[in-house]
Protein backbone atom coordinates (compact mmCIF):
# COMPACT_ATOMS: atom_id res chain seq x y z
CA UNK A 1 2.76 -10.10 40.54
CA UNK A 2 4.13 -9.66 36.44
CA UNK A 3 1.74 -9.12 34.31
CA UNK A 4 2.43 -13.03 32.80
CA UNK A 5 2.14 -14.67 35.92
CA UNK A 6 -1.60 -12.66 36.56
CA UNK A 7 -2.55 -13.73 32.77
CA UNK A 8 -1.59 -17.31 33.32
CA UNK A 9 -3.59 -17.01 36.84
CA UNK A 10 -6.58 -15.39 35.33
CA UNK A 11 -6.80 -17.49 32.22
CA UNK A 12 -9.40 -19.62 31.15
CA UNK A 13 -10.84 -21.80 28.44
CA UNK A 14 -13.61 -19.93 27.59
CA UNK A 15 -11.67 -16.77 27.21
CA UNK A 16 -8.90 -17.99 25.38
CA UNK A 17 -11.34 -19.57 23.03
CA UNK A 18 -13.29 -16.38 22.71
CA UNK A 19 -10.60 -14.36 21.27
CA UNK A 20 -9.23 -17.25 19.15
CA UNK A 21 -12.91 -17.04 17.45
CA UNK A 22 -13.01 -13.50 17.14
CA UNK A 23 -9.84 -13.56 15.24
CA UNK A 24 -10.85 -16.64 13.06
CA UNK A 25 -14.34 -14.81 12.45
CA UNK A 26 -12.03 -11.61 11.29
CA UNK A 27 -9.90 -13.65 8.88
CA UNK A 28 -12.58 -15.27 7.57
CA UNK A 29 -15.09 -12.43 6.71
CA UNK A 30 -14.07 -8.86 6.81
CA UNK A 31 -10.32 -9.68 5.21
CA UNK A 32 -12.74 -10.74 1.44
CA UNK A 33 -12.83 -6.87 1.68
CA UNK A 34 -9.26 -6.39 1.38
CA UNK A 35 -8.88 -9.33 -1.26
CA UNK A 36 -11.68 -7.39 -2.92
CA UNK A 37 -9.66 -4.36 -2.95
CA UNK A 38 -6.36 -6.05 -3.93
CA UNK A 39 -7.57 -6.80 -7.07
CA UNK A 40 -5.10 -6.21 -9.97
CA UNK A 41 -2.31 -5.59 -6.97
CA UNK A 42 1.08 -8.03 -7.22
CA UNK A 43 0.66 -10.78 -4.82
CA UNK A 44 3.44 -9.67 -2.81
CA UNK A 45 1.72 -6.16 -1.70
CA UNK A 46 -1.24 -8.26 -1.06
CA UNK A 47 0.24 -10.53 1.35
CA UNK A 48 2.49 -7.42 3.53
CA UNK A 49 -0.54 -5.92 3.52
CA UNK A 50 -2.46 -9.03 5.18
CA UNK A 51 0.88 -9.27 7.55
CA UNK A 52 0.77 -5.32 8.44
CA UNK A 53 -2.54 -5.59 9.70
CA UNK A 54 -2.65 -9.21 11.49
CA UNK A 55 0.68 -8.39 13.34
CA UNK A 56 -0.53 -4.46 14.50
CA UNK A 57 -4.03 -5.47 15.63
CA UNK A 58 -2.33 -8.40 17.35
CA UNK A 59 0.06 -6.29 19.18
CA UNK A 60 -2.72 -3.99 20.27
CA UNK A 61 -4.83 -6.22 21.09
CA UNK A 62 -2.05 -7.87 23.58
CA UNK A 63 -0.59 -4.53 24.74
CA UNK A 64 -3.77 -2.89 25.39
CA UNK A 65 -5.49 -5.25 26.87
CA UNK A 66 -2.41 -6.25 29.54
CA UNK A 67 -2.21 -2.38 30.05
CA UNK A 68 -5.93 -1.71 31.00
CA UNK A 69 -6.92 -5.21 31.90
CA UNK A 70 -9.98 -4.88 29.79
CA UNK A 71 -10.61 -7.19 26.76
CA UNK A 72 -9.27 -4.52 24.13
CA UNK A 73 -9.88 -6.45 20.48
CA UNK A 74 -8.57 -4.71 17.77
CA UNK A 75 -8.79 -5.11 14.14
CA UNK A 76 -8.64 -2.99 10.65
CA UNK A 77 -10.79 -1.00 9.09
CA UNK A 78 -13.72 -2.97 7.41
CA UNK A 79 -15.41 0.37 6.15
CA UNK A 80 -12.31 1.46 5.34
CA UNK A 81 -11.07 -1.83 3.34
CA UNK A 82 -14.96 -1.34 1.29
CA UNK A 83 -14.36 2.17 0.88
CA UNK A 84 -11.05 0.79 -1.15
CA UNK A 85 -12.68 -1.53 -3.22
CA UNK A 86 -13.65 1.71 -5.32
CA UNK A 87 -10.58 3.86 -4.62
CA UNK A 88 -7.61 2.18 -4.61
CA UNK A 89 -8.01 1.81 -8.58
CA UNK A 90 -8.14 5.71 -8.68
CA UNK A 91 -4.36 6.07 -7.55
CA UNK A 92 -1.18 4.30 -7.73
CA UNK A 93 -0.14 2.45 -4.46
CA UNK A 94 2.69 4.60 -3.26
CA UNK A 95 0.11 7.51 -3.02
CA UNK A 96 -2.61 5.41 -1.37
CA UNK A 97 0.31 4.57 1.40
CA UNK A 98 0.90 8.21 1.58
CA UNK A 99 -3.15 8.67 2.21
CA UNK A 100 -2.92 6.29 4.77
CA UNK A 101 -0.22 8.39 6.77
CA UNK A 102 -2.19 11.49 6.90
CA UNK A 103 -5.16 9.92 8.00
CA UNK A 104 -3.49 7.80 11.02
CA UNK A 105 -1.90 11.27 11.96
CA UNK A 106 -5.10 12.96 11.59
CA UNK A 107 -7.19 10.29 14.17
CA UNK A 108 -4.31 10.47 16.48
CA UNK A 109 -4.70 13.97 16.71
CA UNK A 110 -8.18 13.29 17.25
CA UNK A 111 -7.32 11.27 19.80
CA UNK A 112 -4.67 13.33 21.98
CA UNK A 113 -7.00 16.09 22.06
CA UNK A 114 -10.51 14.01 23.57
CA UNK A 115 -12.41 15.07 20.93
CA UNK A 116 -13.89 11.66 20.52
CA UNK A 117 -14.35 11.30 24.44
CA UNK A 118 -16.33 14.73 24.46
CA UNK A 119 -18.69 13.32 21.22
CA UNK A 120 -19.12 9.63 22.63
CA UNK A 121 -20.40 11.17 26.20
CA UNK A 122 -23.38 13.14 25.07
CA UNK A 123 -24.47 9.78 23.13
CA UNK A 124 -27.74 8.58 24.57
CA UNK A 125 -27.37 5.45 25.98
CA UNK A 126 -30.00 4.16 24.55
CA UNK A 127 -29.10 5.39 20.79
CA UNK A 128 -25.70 3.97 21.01
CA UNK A 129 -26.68 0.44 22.36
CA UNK A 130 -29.57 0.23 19.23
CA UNK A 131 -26.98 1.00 17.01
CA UNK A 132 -24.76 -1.63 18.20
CA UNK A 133 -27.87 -3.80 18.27
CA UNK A 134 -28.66 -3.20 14.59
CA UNK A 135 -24.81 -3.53 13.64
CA UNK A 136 -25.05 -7.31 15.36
CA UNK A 137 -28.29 -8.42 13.78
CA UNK A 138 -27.25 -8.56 9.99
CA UNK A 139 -24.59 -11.24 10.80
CA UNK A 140 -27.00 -13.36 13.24
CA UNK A 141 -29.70 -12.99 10.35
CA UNK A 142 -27.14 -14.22 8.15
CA UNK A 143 -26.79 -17.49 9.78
CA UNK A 144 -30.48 -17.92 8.99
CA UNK A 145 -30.16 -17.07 5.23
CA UNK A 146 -27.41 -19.99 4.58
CA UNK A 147 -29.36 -22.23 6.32
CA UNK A 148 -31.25 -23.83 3.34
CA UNK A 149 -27.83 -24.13 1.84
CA UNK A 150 -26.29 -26.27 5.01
CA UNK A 151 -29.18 -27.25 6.72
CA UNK A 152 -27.40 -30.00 8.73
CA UNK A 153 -24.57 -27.96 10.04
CA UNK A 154 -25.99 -25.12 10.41
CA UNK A 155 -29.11 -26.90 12.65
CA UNK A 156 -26.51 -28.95 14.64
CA UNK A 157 -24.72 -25.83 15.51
CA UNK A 158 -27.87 -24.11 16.78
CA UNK A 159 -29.35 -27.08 18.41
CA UNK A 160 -25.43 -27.28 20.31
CA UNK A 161 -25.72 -23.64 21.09
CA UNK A 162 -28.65 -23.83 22.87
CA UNK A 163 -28.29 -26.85 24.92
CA UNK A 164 -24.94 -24.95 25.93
CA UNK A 165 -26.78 -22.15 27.20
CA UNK A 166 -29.04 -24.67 28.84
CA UNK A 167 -26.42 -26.61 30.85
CA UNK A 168 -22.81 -25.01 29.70
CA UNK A 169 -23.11 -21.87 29.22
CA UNK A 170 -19.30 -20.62 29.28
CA UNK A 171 -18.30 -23.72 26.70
CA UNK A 172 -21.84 -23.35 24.73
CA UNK A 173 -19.32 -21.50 21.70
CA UNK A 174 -16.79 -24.07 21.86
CA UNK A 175 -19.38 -26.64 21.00
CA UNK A 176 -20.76 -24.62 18.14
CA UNK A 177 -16.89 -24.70 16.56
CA UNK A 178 -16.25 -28.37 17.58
CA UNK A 179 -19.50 -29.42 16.04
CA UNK A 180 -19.46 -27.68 12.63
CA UNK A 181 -15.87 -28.41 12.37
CA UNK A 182 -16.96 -32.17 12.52
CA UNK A 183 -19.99 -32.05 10.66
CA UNK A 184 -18.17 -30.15 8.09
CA UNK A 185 -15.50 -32.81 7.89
CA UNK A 186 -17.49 -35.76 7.92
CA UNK A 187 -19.73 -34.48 5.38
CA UNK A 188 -16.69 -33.53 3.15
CA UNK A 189 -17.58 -30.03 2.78
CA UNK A 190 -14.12 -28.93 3.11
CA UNK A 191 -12.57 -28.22 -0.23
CA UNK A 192 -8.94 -27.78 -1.71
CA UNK A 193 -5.58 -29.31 -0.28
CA UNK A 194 -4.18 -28.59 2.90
CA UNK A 195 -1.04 -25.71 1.76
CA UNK A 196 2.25 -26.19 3.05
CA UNK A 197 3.29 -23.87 5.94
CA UNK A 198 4.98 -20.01 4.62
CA UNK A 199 6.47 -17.42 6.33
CA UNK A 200 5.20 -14.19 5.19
CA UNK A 201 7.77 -11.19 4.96
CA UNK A 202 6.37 -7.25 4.63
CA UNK A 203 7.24 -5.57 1.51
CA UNK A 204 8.34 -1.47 2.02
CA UNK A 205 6.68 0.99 -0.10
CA UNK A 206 8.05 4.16 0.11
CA UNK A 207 4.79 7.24 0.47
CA UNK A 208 3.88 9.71 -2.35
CA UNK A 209 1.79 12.29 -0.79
CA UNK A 210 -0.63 13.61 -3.52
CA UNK A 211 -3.42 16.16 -2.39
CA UNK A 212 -6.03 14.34 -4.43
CA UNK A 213 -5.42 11.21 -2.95
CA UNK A 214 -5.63 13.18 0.49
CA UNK A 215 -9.11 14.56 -0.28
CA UNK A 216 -10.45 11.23 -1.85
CA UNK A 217 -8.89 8.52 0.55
CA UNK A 218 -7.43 10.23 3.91
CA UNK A 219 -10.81 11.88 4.70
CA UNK A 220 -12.95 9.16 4.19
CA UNK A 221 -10.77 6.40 5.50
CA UNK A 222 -11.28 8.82 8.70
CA UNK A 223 -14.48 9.68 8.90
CA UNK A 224 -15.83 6.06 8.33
CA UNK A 225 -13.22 4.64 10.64
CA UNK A 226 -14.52 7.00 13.53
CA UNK A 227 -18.50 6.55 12.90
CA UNK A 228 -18.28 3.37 11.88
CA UNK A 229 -15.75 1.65 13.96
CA UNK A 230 -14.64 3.70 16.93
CA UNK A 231 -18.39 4.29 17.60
CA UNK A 232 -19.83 0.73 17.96
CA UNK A 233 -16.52 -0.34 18.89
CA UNK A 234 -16.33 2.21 22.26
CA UNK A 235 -20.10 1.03 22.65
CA UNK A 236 -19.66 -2.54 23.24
CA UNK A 237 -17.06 -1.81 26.02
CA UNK A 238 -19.54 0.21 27.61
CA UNK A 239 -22.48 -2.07 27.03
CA UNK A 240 -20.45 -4.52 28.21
CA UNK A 241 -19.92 -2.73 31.63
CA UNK A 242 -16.90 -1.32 31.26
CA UNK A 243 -16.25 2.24 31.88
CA UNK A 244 -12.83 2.58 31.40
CA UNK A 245 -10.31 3.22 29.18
CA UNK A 246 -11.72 6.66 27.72
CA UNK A 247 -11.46 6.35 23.75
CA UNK A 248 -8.81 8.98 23.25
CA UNK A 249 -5.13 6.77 24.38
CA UNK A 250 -7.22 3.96 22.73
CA UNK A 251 -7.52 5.53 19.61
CA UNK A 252 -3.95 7.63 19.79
CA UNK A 253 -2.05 3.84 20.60
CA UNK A 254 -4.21 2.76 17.12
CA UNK A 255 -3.30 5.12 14.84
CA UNK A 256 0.10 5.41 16.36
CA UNK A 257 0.53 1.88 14.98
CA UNK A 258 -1.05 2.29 12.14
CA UNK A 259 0.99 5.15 11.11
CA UNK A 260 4.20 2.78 11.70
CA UNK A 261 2.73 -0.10 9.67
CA UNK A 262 1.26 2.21 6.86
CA UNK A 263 4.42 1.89 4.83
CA UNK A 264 4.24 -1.95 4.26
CA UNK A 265 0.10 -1.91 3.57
CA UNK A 266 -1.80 -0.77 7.11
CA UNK A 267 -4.60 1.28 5.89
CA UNK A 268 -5.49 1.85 9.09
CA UNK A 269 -6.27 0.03 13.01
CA UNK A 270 -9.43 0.39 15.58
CA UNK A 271 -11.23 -1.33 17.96
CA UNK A 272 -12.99 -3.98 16.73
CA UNK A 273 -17.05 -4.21 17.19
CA UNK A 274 -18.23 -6.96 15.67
CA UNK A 275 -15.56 -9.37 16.84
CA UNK A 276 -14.94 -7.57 20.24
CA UNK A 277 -18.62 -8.18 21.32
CA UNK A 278 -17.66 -11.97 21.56
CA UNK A 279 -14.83 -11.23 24.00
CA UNK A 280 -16.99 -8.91 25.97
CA UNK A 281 -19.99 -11.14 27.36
CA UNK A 282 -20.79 -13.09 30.13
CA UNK A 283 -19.73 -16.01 28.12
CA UNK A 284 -15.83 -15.15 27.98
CA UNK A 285 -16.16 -15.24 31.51
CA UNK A 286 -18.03 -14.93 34.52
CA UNK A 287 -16.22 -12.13 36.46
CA UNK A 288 -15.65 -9.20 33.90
CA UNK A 289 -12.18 -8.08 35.06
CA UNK A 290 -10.75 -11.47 33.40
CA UNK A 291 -12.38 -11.29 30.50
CA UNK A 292 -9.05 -9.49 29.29
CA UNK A 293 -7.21 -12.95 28.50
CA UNK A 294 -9.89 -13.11 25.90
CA UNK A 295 -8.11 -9.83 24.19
CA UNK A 296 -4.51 -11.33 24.88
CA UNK A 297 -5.86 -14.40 23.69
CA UNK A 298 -7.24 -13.01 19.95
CA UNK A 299 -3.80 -10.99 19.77
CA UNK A 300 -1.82 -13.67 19.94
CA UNK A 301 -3.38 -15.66 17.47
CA UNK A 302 -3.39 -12.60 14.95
CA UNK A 303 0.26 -12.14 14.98
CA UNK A 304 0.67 -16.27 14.64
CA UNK A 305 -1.65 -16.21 11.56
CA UNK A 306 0.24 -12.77 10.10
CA UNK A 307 3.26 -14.26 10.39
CA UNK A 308 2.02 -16.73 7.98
CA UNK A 309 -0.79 -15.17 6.39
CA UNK A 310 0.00 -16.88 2.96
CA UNK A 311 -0.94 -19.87 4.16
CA UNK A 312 -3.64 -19.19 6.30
CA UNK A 313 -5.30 -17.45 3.22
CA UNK A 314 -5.13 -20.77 1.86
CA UNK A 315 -6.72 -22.69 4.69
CA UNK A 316 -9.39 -20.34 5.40
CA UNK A 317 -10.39 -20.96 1.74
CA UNK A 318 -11.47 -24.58 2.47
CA UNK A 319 -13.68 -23.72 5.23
CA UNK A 320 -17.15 -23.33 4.16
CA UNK A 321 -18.81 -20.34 4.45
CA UNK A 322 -22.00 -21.65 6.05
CA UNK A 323 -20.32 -22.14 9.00
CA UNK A 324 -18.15 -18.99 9.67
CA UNK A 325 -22.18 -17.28 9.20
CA UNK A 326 -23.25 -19.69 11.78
CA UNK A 327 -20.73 -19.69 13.90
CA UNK A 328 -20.84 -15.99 14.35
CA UNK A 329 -24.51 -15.54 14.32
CA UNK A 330 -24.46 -17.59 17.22
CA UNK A 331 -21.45 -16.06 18.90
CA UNK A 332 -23.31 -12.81 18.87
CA UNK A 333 -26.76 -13.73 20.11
CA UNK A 334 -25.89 -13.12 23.76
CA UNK A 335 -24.57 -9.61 22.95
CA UNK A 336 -27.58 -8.59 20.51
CA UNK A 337 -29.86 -9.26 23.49
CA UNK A 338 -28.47 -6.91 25.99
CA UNK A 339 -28.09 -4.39 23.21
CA UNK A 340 -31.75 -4.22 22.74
CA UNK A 341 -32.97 -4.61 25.95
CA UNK A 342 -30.68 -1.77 26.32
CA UNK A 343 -31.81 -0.12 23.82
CA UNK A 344 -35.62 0.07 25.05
CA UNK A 345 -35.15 0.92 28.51
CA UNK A 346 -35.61 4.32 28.32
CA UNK A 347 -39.06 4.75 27.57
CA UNK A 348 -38.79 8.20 26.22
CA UNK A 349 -36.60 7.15 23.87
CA UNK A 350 -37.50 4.01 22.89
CA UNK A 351 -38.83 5.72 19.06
CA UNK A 352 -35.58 7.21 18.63
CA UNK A 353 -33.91 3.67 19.86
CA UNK A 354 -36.18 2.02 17.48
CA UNK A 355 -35.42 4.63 14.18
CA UNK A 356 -31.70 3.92 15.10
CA UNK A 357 -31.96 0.70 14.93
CA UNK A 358 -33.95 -0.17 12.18
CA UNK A 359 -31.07 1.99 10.11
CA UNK A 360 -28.32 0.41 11.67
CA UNK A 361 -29.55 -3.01 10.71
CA UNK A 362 -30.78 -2.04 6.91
CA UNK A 363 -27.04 -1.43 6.23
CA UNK A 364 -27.47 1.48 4.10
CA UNK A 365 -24.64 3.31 2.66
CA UNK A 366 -25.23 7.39 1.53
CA UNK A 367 -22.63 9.59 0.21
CA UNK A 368 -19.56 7.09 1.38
CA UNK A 369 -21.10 6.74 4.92
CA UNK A 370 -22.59 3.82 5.89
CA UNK A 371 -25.06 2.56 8.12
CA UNK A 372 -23.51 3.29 11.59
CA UNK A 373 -23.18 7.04 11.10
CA UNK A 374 -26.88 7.47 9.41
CA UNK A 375 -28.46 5.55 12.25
CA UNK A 376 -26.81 7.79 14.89
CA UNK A 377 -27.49 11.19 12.62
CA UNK A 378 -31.36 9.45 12.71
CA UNK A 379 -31.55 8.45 15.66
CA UNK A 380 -30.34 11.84 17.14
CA UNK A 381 -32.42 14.16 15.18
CA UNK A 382 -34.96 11.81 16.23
CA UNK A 383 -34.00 12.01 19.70
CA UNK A 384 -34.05 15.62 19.54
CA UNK A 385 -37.25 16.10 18.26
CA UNK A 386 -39.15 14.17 20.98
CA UNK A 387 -37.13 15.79 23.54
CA UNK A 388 -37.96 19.15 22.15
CA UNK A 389 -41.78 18.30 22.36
CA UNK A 390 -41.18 17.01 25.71
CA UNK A 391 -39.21 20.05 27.05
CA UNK A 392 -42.17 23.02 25.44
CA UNK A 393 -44.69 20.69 26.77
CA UNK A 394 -43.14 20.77 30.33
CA UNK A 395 -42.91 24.37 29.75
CA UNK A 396 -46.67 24.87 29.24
CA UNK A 397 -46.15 26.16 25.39
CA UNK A 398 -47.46 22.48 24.05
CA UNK A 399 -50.83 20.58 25.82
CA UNK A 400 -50.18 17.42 26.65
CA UNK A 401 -52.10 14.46 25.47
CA UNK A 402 -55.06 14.74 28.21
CA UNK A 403 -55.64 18.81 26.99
CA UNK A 404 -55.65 17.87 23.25
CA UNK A 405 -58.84 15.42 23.60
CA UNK A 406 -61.66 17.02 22.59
């Protein structure tokens, strides 16, 4: 059987409308980092840049997930696109492009050789699904905090969400989007006028390589992109039950692209964590091995909204932002649950679990890194510690607790 005919046998409502949300959710939050960034650029750069990234993570997404038959959601950078807010200024654009090179060629390389497979492997379990956890919980917290704001829409979609669970539990997300949609409309909360449809066309920039703008963005466009992407982004396929594809052809197939793309804008491509934990669960679909139309599904819809990313700038501006909060708060409860019960099922580790989390979730940021890699180097030295303890006690050099009562 082709691989079409299996997709079109396999797919399902739920699914498709899974990755369609995780690509809407995409567009509508972490791409204000990149407008952020753009400030100051020509219009033109701004919208190939947009394009570069919509049409690569689509194509992954698509690819990927046909070739491995898992739901493979990618998407750009987010740390990266923050980590630009502040550097882009520092160079012109030509050398940023030429940053971008070196580090796609550097994470392939990273890739090829299973250095990231060796690191992910000797992750705790435990460590890895807190700091997923923690990652999650900011953006279903959020949904509380612009509550007062849209207290009507943002009840009816958690009231919806609920009684989905209760009695539809693969559709319970569709409802959410159907509902605020409508409660949105009727209570005239969208704002501007709807654009006119336009074709967006890349724009070439040919790469200056500068060794300053190698040490200032390659380096930490990598680093970042590896702890706080690839990271979460390997653990929600494995929290998720999946133990294949390794991380290394992932991440080689990513940058690969990226590298291609970097000319027009692409300042770099990974898995997706955020987003990818809504095409992961139980509610894309019940049996996990068709949750992959969920992946197709979100890649298609990326490289329809690059190919006209002008306008769907425009449209995603009159959606209010109360509901894209909701909407994904929701979206992610089911995920956030497993992580921490997860988390907490070691007993032994369940400190280190809990030290990992709570950084994960405070969204620090420390010498360019944010919270993702803290929280593991936390949780970790954590982990070590009590295992440490654990291991002299077993070897007689420590009492345990019964010998150190008095």
């Amino acid at each position: 059987m082709s691989a079409v005919s299996q997709l079109a046998k396999d797919a399902s409502l739920p699914a498709i409308v899974a990755g369609a949300v995780a690509t809407l959710i995409s567009f509508a939050g972490p791409l204000v980092l990149v407008f952020q960034a753009a400030q100051g650029m020509p219009h033109a750069l701004l919208e190939s840049w947009v394009w570069t990234i919509s049409i690569g993570s689509g194509f992954l997404g698509v690819v990927l997930s046909l070739r491995y038959r898992v739901p493979v959601v990618v998407a750009w950078s987010a740390p990266g696109s923050a980590l630009l807010i502040t550097l882009l200024p520092t160079v012109s654009f030509p050398e940023a492009v030429g940053a971008y090179l070196i580090a796609s060629v550097a994470t392939f390389v990273i890739g090829v050789s299973g250095t990231f497979d060796r690191i992910v492997s000797r992750l705790p379990a435990g460590i890895s699904a807190a700091m997923l956890a923690g990652i999650l919980f900011g953006f279903a917290a959020k949904m509380f905090v612009v509550l007062p704001a849209q207290p009507v829409m943002v009840g009816a979609m958690f009231v919806v969400f609920f009684m989905g669970r209760r009695w539809f539990p693969r559709y319970a997300v569709v409802g959410v989007l159907a509902v605020g949609v409508f409660v949105s409309v009727l209570g005239g909360k969208l704002t501007g006028h709807v654009p006119s449809l336009q074709f967006t066309a890349p724009t070439w920039t040919t790469p200056r390589f500068d060794w300053q703008a190698g040490v200032n963005i390659s380096l930490p466009l990598m680093v970042v992109a590896l702890t706080g992407q690839w990271v979460p982004g390997m653990a929600v396929l494995r929290n998720s039950g999946y133990a294949k594809p390794s991380a290394g052809p992932l991440i080689a197939w990513s940058s690969a692209v990226s590298a291609v793309l970097a000319p027009f804008g692409c300042h770099g491509l990974n898995l997706a964590a955020i987003t990818a934990a809504i095409c992961t669960g139980h509610e894309a679909h019940a049996e996990a091995e068709k949750r992959y139309v969920a992946g197709v599904s979100g890649g298609i819809v990326y490289l329809v909204l690059g190919c006209i990313a002008a306008t769907v700038l425009s449209l995603f501006a009159m959606l209010p932002k109360e509901l894209i909060a909701a909407l994904a708060g929701l979206a992610l409860f089911p995920t956030i649950a497993g992580a921490l019960a997860a988390s907490m099922s070691d007993v032994q580790d369940r400190d280190a679990a809990l030290v990992t989390f709570i950084v994960s979730a405070s969204g620090m940021s420390l010498c360019g890194l944010g919270a993702a890699f803290w929280s593991l180097l936390f949780g970790l030295a954590a982990h070590a510690l009590l295992r440490w303890k654990l291991a002299r006690r077993a070897s007689g050099k420590l009492p345990t607790r019964a010998e150190a009562q008095p």
